[in-house]
Protein backbone atom coordinates (compact mmCIF):
# COMPACT_ATOMS: atom_id res chain seq x y z
CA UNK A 1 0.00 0.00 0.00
CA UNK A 2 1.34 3.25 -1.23
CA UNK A 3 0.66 6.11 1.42
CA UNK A 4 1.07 9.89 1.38
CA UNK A 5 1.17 11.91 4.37
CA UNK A 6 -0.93 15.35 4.04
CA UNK A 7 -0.38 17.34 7.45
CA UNK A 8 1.12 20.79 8.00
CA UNK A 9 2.93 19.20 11.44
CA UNK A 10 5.76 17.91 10.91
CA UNK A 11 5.63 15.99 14.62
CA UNK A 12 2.18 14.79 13.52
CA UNK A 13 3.54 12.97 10.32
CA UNK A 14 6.24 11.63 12.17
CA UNK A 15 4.83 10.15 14.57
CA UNK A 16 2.23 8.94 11.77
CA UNK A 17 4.92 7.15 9.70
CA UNK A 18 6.32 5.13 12.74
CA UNK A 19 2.82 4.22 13.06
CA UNK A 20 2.57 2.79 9.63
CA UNK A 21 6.16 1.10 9.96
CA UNK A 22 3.80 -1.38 12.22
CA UNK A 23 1.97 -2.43 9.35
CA UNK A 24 3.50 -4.69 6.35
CA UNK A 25 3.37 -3.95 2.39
CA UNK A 26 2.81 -0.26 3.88
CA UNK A 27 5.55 2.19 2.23
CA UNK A 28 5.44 6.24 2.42
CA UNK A 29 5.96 7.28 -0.62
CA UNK A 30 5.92 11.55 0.37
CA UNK A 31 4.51 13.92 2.67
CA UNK A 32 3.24 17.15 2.34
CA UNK A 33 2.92 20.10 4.51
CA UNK A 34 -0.40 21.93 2.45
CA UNK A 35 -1.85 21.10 -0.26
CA UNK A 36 -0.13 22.33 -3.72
CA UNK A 37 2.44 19.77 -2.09
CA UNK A 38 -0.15 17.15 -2.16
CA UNK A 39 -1.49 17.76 -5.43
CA UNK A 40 2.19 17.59 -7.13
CA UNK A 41 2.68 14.31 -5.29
CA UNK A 42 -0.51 13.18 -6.46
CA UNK A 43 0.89 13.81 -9.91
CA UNK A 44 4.28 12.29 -9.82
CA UNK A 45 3.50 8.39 -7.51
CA UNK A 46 1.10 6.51 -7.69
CA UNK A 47 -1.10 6.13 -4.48
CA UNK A 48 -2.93 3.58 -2.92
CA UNK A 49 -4.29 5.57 0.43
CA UNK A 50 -3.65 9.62 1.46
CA UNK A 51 -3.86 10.12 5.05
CA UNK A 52 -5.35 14.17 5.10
CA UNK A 53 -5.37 17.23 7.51
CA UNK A 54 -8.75 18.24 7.07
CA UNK A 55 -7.33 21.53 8.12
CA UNK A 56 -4.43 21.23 5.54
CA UNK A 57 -3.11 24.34 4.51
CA UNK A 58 -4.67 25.96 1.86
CA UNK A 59 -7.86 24.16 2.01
CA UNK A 60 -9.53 27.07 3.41
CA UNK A 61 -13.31 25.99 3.20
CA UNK A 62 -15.60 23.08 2.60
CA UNK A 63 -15.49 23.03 -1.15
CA UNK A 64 -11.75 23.41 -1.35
CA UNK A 65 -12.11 20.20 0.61
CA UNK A 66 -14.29 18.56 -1.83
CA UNK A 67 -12.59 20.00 -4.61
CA UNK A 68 -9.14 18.50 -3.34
CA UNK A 69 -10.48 15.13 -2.61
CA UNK A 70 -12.78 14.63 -5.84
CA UNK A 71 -9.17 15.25 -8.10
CA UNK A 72 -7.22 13.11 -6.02
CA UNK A 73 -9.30 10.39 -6.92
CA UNK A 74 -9.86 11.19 -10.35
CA UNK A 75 -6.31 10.84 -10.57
CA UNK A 76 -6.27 7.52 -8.51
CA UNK A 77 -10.05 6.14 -8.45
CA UNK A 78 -9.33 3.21 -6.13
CA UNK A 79 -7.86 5.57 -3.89
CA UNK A 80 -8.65 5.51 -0.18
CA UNK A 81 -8.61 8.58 1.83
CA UNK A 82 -8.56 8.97 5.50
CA UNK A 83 -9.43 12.52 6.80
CA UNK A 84 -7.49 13.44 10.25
CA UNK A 85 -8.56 16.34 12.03
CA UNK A 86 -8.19 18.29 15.76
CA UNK A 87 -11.78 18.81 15.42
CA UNK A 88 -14.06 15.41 16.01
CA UNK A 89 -16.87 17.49 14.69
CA UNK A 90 -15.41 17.61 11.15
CA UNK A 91 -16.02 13.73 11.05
CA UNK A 92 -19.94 14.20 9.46
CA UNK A 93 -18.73 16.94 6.76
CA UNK A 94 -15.38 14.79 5.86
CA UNK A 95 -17.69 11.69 5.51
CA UNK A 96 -20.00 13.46 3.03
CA UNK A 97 -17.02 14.84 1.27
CA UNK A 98 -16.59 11.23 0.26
CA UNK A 99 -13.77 10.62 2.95
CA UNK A 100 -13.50 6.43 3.29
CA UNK A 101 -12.68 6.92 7.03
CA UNK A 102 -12.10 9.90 10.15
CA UNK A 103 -9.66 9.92 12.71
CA UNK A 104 -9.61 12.61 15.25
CA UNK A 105 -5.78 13.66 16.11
CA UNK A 106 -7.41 12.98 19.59
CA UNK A 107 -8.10 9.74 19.26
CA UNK A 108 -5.53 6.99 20.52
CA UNK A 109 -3.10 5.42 17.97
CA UNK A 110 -5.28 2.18 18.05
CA UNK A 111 -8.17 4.42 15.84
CA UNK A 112 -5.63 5.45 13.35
CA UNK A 113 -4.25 1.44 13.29
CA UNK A 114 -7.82 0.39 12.49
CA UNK A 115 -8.36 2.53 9.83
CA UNK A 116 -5.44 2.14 8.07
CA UNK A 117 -5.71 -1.69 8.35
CA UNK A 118 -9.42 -1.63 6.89
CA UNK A 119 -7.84 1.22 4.17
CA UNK A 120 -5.31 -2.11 3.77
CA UNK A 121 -8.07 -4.46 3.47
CA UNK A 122 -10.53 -2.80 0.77
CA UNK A 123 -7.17 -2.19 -1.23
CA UNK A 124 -6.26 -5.90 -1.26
CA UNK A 125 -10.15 -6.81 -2.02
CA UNK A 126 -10.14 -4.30 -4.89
């Protein structure tokens, strides 16, 4: 599973990536810190699963969201997306936005773990 790491913290997507070092067939291929870093990376790999800031730099509203996440996966239609945010109420709004999973950067690691491993699983099925 080819990942991407879309978070403006760098702290955040470290600790993220030793978090997906406990998976197997899981490689991070980049990370980006807002989104025209995304969108390039988008471009040049090819990408099984993006793990997104809903807050990402320079998303700044609710159809910049949409917008971002209905190119990714017309670039990569099998493409999983899990949306991480600081703010559990962005789950229902990331969800609609066609989001396959949300995490809240609250959350325990275990939440992040399950996602990514049922990200893993539709992949494989696919």
């Amino acid at each position: 599973m080819r990942v991407v790491l879309a978070d403006d913290q760098a702290w955040l997507r470290s600790a993220v990536r030793l978090l997906l070092e406990q998976l197997s067939n899981v490689e991070t291929v980049g990370e980006a810190a807002d989104e025209q870093h995304l969108r390039r990376l988008s471009m040049d790999e090819e990408l099984d699963l993006v793990l997104l800031d809903w807050e990402l730099p320079g998303l700044k509203c609710t159809v910049q969201q949409h917008a971002l996440m209905r190119d990714l996966r017309k670039q990569h239609p099998k493409l999983q997306i899990i949306v991480m945010s600081g703010r559990p109420e962005s789950s229902r709004t990331a969800l609609a936005a066609g989001a396959n999973a949300f995490v809240s950067k609250a959350d325990p690691p275990e939440q992040l773990l399950a996602a990514l491993q049922k990200a893993q699983q539709s992949i494989n099925i696919a």
